[in-house]
C-alpha atoms as a PDB file:
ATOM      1  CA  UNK A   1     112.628  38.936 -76.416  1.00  0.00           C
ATOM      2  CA  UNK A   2     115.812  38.005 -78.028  1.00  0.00           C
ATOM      3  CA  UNK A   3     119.158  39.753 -75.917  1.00  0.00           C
ATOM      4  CA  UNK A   4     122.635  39.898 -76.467  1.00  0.00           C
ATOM      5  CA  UNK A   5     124.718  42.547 -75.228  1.00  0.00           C
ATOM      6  CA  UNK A   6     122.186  43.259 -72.621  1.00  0.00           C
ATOM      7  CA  UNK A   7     120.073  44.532 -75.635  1.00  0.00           C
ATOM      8  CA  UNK A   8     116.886  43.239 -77.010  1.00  0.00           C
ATOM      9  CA  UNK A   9     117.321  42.394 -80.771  1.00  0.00           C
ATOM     10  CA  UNK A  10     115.559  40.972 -83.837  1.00  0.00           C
ATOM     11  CA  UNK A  11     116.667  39.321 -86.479  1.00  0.00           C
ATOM     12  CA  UNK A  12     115.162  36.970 -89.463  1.00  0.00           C
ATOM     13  CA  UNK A  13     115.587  33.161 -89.582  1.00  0.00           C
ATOM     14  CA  UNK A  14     118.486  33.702 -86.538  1.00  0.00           C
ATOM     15  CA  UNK A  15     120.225  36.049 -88.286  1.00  0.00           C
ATOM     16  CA  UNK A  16     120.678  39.946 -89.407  1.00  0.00           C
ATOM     17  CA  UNK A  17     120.366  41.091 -86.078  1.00  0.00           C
ATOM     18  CA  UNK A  18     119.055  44.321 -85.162  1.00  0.00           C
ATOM     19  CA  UNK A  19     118.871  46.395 -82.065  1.00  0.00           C
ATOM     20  CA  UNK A  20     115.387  46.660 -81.378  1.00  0.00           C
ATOM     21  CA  UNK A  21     115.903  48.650 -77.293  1.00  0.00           C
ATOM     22  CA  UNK A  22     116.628  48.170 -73.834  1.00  0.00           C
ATOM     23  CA  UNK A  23     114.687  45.252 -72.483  1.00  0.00           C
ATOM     24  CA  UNK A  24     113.477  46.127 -68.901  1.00  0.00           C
ATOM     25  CA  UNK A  25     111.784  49.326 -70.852  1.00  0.00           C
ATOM     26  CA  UNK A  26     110.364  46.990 -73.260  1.00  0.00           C
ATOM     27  CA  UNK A  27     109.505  44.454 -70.651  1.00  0.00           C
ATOM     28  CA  UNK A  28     107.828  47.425 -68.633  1.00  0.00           C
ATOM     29  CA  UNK A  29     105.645  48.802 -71.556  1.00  0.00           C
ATOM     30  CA  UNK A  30     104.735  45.167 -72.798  1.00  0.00           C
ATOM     31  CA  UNK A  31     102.888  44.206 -69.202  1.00  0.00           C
ATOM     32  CA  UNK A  32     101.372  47.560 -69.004  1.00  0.00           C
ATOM     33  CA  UNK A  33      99.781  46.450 -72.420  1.00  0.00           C
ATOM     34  CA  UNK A  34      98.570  43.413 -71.158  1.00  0.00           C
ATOM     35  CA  UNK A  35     101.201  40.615 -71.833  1.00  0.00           C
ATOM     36  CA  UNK A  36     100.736  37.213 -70.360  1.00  0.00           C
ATOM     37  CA  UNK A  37     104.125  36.730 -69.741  1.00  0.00           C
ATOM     38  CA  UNK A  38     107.608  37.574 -71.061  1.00  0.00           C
ATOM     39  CA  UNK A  39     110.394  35.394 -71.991  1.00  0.00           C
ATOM     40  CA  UNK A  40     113.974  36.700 -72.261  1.00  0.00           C
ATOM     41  CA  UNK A  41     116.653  34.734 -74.184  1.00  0.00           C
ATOM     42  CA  UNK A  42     120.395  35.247 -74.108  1.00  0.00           C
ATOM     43  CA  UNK A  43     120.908  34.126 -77.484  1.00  0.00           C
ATOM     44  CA  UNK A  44     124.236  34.057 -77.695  1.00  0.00           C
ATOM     45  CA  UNK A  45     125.273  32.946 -74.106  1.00  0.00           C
ATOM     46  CA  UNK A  46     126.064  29.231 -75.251  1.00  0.00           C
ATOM     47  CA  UNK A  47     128.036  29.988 -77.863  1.00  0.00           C
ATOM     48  CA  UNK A  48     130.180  32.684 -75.814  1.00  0.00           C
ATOM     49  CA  UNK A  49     130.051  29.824 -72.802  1.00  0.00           C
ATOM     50  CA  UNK A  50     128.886  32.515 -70.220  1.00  0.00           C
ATOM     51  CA  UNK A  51     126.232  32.812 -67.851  1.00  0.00           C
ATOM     52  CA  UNK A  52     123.098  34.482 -68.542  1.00  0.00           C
ATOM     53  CA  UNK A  53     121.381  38.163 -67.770  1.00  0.00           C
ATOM     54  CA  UNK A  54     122.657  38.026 -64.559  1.00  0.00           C
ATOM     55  CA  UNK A  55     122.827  41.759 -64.256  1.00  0.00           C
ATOM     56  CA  UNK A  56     119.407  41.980 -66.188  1.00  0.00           C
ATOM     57  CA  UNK A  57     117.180  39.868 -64.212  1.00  0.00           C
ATOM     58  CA  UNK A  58     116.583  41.863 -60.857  1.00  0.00           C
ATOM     59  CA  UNK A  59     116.074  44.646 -62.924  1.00  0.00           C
ATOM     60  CA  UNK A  60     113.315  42.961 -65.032  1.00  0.00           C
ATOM     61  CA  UNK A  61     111.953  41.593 -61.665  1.00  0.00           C
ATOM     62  CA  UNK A  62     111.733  45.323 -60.244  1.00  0.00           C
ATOM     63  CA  UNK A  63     109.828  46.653 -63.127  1.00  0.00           C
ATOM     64  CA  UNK A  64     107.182  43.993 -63.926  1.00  0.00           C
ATOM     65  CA  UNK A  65     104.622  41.833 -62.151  1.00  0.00           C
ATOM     66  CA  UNK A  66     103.872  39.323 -64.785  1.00  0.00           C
ATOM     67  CA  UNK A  67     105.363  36.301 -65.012  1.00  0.00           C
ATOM     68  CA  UNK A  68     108.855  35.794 -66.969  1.00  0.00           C
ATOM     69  CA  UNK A  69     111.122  33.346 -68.492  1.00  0.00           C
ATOM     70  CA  UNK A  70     114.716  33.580 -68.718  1.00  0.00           C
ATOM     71  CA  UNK A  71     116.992  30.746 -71.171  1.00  0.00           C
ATOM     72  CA  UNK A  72     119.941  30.787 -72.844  1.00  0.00           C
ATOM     73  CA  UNK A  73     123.484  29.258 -71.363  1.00  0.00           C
ATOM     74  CA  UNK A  74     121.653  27.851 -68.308  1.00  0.00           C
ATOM     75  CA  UNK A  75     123.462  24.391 -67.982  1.00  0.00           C
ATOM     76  CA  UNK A  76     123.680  23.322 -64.244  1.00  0.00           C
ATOM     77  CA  UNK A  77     121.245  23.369 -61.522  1.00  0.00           C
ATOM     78  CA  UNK A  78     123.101  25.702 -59.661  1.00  0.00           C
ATOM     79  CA  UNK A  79     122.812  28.706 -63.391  1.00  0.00           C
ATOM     80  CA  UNK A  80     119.053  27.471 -62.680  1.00  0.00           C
ATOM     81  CA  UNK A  81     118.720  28.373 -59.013  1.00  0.00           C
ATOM     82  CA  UNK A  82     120.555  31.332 -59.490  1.00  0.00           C
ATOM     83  CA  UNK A  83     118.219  32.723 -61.934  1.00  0.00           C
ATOM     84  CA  UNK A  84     114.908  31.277 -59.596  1.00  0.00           C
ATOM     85  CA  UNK A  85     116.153  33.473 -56.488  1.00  0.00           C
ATOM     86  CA  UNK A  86     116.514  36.273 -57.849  1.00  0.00           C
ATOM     87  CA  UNK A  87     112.498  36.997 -59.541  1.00  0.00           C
ATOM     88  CA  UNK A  88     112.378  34.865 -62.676  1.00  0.00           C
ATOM     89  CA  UNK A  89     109.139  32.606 -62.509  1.00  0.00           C
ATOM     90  CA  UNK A  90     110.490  29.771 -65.664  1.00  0.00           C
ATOM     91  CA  UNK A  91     113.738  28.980 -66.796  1.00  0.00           C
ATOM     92  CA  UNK A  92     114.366  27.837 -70.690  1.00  0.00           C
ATOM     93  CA  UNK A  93     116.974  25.424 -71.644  1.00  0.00           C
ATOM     94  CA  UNK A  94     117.755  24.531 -74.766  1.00  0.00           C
ATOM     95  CA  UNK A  95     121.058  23.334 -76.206  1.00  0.00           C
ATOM     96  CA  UNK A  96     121.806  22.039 -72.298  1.00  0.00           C
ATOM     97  CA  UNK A  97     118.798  19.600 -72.675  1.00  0.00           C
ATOM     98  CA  UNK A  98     120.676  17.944 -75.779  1.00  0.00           C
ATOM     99  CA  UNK A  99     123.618  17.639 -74.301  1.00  0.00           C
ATOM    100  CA  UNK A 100     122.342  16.692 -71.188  1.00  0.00           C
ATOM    101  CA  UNK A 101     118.784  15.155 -70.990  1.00  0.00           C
ATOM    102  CA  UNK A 102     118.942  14.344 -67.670  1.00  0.00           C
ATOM    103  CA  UNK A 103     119.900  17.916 -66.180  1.00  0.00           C
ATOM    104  CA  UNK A 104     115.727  18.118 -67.416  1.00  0.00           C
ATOM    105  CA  UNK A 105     114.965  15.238 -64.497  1.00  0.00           C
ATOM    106  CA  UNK A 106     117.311  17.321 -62.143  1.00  0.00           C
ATOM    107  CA  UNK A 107     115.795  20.714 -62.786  1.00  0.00           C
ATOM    108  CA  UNK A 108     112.239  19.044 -62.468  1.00  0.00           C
ATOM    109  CA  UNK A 109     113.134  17.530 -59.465  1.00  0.00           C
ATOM    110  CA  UNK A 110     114.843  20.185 -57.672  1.00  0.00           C
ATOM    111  CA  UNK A 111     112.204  23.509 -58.936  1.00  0.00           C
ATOM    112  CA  UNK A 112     109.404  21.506 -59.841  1.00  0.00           C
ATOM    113  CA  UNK A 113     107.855  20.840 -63.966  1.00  0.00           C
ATOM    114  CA  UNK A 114     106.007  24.444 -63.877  1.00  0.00           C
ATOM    115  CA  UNK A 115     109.342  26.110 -63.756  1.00  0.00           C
ATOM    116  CA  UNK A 116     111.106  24.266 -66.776  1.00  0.00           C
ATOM    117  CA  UNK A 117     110.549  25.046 -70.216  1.00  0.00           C
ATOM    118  CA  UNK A 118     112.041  23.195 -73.015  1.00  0.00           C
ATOM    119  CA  UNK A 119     112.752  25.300 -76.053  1.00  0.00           C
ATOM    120  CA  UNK A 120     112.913  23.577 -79.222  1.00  0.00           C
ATOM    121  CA  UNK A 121     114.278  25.258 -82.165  1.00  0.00           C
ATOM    122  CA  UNK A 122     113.474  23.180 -84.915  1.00  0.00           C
ATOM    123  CA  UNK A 123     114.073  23.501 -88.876  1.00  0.00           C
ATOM    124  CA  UNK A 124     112.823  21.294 -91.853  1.00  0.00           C
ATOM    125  CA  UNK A 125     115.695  19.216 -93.353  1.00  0.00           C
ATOM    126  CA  UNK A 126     114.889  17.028 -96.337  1.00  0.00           C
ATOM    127  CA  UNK A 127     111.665  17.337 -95.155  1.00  0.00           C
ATOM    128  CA  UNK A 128     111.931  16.255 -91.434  1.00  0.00           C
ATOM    129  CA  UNK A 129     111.621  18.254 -88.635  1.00  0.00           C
ATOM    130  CA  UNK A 130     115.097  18.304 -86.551  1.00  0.00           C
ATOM    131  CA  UNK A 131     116.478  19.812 -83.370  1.00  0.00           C
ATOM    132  CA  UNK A 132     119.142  22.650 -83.751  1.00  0.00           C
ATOM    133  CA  UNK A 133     121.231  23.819 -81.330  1.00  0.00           C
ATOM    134  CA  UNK A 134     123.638  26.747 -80.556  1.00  0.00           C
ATOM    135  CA  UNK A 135     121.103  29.139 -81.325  1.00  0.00           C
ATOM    136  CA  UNK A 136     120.261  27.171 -84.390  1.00  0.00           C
ATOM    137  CA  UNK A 137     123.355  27.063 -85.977  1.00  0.00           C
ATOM    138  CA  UNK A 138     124.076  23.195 -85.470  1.00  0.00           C
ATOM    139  CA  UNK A 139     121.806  20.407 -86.497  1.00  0.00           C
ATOM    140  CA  UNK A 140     121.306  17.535 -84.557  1.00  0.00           C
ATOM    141  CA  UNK A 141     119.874  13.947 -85.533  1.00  0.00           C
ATOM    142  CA  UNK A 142     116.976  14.189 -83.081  1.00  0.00           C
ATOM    143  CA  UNK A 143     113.751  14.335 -84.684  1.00  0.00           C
ATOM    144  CA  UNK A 144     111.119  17.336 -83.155  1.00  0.00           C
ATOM    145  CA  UNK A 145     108.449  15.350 -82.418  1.00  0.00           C
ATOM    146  CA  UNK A 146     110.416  12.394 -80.155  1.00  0.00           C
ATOM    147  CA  UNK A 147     112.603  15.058 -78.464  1.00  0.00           C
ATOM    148  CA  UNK A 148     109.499  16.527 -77.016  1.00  0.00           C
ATOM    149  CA  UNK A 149     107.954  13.691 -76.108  1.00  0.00           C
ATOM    150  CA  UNK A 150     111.292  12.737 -74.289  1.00  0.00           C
ATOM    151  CA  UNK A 151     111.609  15.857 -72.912  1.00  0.00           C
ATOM    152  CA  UNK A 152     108.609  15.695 -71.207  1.00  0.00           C
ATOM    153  CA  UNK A 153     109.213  11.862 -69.661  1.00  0.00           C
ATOM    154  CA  UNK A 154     112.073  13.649 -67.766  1.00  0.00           C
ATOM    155  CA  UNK A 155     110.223  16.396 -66.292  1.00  0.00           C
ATOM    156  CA  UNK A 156     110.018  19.267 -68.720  1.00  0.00           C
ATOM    157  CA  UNK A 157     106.465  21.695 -67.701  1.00  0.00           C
ATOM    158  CA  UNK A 158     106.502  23.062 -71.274  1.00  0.00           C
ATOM    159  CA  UNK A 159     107.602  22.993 -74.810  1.00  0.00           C
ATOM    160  CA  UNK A 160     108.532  26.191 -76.318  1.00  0.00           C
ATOM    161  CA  UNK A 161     108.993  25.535 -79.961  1.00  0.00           C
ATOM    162  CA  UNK A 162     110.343  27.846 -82.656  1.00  0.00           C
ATOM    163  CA  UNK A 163     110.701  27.520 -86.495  1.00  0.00           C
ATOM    164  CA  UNK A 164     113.606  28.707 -87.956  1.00  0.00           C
ATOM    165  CA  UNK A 165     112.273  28.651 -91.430  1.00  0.00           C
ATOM    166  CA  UNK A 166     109.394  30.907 -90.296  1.00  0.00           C
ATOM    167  CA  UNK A 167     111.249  33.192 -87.226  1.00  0.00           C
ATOM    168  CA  UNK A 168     111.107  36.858 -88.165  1.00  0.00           C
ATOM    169  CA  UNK A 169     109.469  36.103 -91.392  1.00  0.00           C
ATOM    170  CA  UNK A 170     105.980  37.772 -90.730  1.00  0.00           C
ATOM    171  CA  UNK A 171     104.480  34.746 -92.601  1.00  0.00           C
ATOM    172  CA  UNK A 172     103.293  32.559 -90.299  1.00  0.00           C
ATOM    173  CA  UNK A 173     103.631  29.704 -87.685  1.00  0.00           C
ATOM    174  CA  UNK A 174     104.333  26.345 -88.604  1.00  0.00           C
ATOM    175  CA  UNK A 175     101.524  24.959 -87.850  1.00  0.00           C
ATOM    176  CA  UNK A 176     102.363  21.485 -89.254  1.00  0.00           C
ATOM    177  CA  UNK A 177     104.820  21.168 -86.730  1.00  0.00           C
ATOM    178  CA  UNK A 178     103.437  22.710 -83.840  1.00  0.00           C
ATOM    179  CA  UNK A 179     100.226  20.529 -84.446  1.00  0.00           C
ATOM    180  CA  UNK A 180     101.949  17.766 -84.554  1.00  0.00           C
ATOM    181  CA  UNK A 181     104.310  18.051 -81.312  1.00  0.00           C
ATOM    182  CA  UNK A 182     100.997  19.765 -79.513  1.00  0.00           C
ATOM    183  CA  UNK A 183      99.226  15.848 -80.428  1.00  0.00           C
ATOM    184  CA  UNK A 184     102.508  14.145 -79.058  1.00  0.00           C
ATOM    185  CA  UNK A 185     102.342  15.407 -75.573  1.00  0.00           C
ATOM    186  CA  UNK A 186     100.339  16.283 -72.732  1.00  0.00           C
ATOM    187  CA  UNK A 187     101.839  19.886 -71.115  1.00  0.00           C
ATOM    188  CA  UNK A 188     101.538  23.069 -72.844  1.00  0.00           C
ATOM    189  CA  UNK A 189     103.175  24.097 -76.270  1.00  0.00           C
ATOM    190  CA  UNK A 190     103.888  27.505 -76.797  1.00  0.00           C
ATOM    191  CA  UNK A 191     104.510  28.861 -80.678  1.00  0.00           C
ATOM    192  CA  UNK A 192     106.817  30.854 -81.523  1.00  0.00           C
ATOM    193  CA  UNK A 193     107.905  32.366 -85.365  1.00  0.00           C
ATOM    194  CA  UNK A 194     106.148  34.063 -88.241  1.00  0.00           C
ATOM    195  CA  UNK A 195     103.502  35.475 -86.473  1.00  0.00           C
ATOM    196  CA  UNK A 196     102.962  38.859 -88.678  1.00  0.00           C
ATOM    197  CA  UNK A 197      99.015  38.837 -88.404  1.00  0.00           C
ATOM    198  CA  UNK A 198      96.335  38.614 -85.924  1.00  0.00           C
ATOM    199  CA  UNK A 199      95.176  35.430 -88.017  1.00  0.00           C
ATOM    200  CA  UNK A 200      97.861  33.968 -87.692  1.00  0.00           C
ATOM    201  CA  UNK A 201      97.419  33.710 -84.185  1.00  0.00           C
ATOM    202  CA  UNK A 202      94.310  32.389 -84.129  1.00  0.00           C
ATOM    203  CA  UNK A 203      95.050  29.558 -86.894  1.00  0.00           C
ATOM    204  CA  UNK A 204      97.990  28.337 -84.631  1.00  0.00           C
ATOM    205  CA  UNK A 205      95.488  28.362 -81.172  1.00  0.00           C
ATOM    206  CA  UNK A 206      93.119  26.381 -83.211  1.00  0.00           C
ATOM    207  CA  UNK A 207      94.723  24.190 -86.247  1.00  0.00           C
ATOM    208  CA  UNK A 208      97.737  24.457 -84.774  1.00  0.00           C
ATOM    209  CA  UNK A 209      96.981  23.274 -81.304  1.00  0.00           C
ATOM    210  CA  UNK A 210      99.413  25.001 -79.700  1.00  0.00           C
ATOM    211  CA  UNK A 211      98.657  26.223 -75.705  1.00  0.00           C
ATOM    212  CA  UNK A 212      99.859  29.643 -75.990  1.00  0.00           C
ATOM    213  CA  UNK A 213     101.514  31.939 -79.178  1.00  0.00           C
ATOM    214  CA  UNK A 214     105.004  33.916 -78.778  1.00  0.00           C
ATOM    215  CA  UNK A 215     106.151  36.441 -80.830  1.00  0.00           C
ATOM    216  CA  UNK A 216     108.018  39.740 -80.854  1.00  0.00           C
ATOM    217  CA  UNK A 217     108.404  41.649 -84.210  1.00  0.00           C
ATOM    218  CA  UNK A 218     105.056  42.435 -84.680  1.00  0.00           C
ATOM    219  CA  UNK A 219     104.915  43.957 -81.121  1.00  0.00           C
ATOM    220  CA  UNK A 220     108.762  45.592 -81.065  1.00  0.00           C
ATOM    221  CA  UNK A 221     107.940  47.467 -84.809  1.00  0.00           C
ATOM    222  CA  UNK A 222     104.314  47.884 -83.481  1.00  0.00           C
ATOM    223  CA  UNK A 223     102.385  46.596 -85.877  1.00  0.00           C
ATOM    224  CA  UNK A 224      99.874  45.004 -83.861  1.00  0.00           C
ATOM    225  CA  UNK A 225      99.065  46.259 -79.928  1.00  0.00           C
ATOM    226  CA  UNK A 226      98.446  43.308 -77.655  1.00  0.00           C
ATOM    227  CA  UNK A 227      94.951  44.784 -76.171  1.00  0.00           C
ATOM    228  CA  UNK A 228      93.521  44.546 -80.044  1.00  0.00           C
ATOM    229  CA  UNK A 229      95.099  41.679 -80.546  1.00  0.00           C
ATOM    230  CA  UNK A 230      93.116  39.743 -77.335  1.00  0.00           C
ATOM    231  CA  UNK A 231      90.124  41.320 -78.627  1.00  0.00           C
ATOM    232  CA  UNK A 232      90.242  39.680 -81.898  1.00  0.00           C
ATOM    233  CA  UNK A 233      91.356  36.694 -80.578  1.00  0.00           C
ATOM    234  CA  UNK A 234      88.101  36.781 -78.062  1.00  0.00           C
ATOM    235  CA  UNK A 235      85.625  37.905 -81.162  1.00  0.00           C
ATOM    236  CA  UNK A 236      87.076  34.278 -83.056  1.00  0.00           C
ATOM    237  CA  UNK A 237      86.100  32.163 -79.880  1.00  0.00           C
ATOM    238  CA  UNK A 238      89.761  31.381 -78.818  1.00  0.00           C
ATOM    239  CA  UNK A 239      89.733  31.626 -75.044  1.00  0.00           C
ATOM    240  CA  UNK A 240      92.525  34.415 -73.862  1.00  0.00           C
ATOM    241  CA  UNK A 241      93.749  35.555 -70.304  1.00  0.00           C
END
C-alpha cells in the first residue's frame, strides 16, 4: 500500500494520485482475506525529509497478525530500530541504499538479512534498466540488475522490485526485468506493477521467476479477491501459502 498523508493512495506510473482509504482498515480487511503479508510505503517521506508512519505503525500492528513491511524515509539504523520495536516484521529502503550502500551492511548486521528489503524502482531508459530514486522521480546511473546483485553482497534479505513503466497500468509485470534480476541473485524477488489479471500473476511466478507478486489496484478497486486469486494460482501448479 502506497501512503502519504497517513492515507493509502494509488496512482499510475507514480503519479495522479488518488485516495484509495484509511490503511489500518485496509490492512485489517486484506489479512482477513488471506494476504501473505502487507507492505506499507511512505511515498513521499524522502522527498519531505521526515520520518515515516510513526503514528501508523502500532496501529497496523494492533489490527493484523500477518507479517508487514514498512519503507519510505528510513535512513539510519536508529529510523530502522524504531520501526522494528514497535510491530513491523521488514523494513524497505530504497533511495537510503543509493545514497548509502553500506547503511544495507549495518541494517543486516544489526536486525539480521530477513528483516531488510531492498526496493528497487526501476524504469527502461534507452533501453536499459536503471535505478530511480525519490519515489522515482530521479534517475540514477546504476544499472537494475548490478544494484541487486550489490545489494545483496551487503546484506539485503530481499529485492522488492517495481516497474515504473508498468505500476498502476493493469497491463502487466515486467517480466523481462524481474527474470532477469530473479537469475542474478540468490534471496527472494518480489514483483511489483501491472498486475491487472490473475494471469498475470502466474506468468511472473513462472517466466518471470520472481519469489513472490505485489500489487494493490486490483485488490483496492476489487477487481480480483485474494482467496480466488490463490485458487487459480493453485489450479496452474504455482505453489501458494
Amino acid at each position: 500500500m502506497d501512503i502519504q498523508n497517513g492515507r493509502t493512495v494509488k496512482g499510475i506510473n507514480f503519479v495522479n494520485i488518488k485516495d484509495i482509504g484509511d490503511p489500518v482498515e485496509l490492512a485489517a480487511n486484506y489479512a482477513a482475506m488471506g494476504a501473505d503479508e502487507l507492505v506499507f510505503l511512505d511515498i513521499t517521506a524522502t522527498e519531505e525529509k521526515r520520518k515515516t508512519l510513526s503514528a501508523l505503525i502500532p496501529k497496523i500492528a494492533q489490527h493484523i497478525k500477518i507479517p508487514f513491511c514498512i519503507g519510505g524515509g528510513i535512513a539510519s539504523v536508529e529510523d530502522a530500530a524504531y520501526i522494528l520495536s514497535h510491530g513491523a516484521h521488514k523494513i524497505s529502503i530504497s533511495t537510503a541504499a543509493v545514497r548509502n550502500p553500506q547503511l544495507i551492511k549495518e541494517l543486516s548486521d544489526q536486525f539480521g538479512k530477513k528483516r531488510i528489503v531492498v526496493a528497487i524502482d526501476t524504469k527502461r531508459i534507452n533501453g536499459t534498466w536503471y535505478v530511480m530514486i525519490n519515489g522515482g522521480k530521479l534517475a540514477t546511473d546504476k544499472q537494475t540488475v548490478n544494484w541487486a546483485k550489490e545489494m545483496e553482497a551487503l546484506g539485503a534479505g530481499e529485492i522488492l522490485l517495481t516497474s515504473m513503466e508498468q505500476d498502476g497500468t493493469k497491463d502487466g509485470f515486467a517480466i523481462d526485468i524481474t527474470r532477469a534480476v530473479a537469475e542474478a541473485v540468490q534471496i527472494p524477488v518480489i514483483a511489483s506493477g501491472g498486475a491487472g489479471t490473475m494471469a498475470h500473476f502466474a506468468e511472473v511466478l513462472t517466466a518471470g521467476k520472481a519469489d513472490a507478486a505485489l500489487a494493490a489496484s486490483i485488490f483496492h478497486y476489487q477487481e480480483i479477491s485474494i482467496p480466488e486469486l490463490k485458487a487459480y494460482l493453485n489450479k496452474e501448479g504455482v505453489n501458494v501459502r
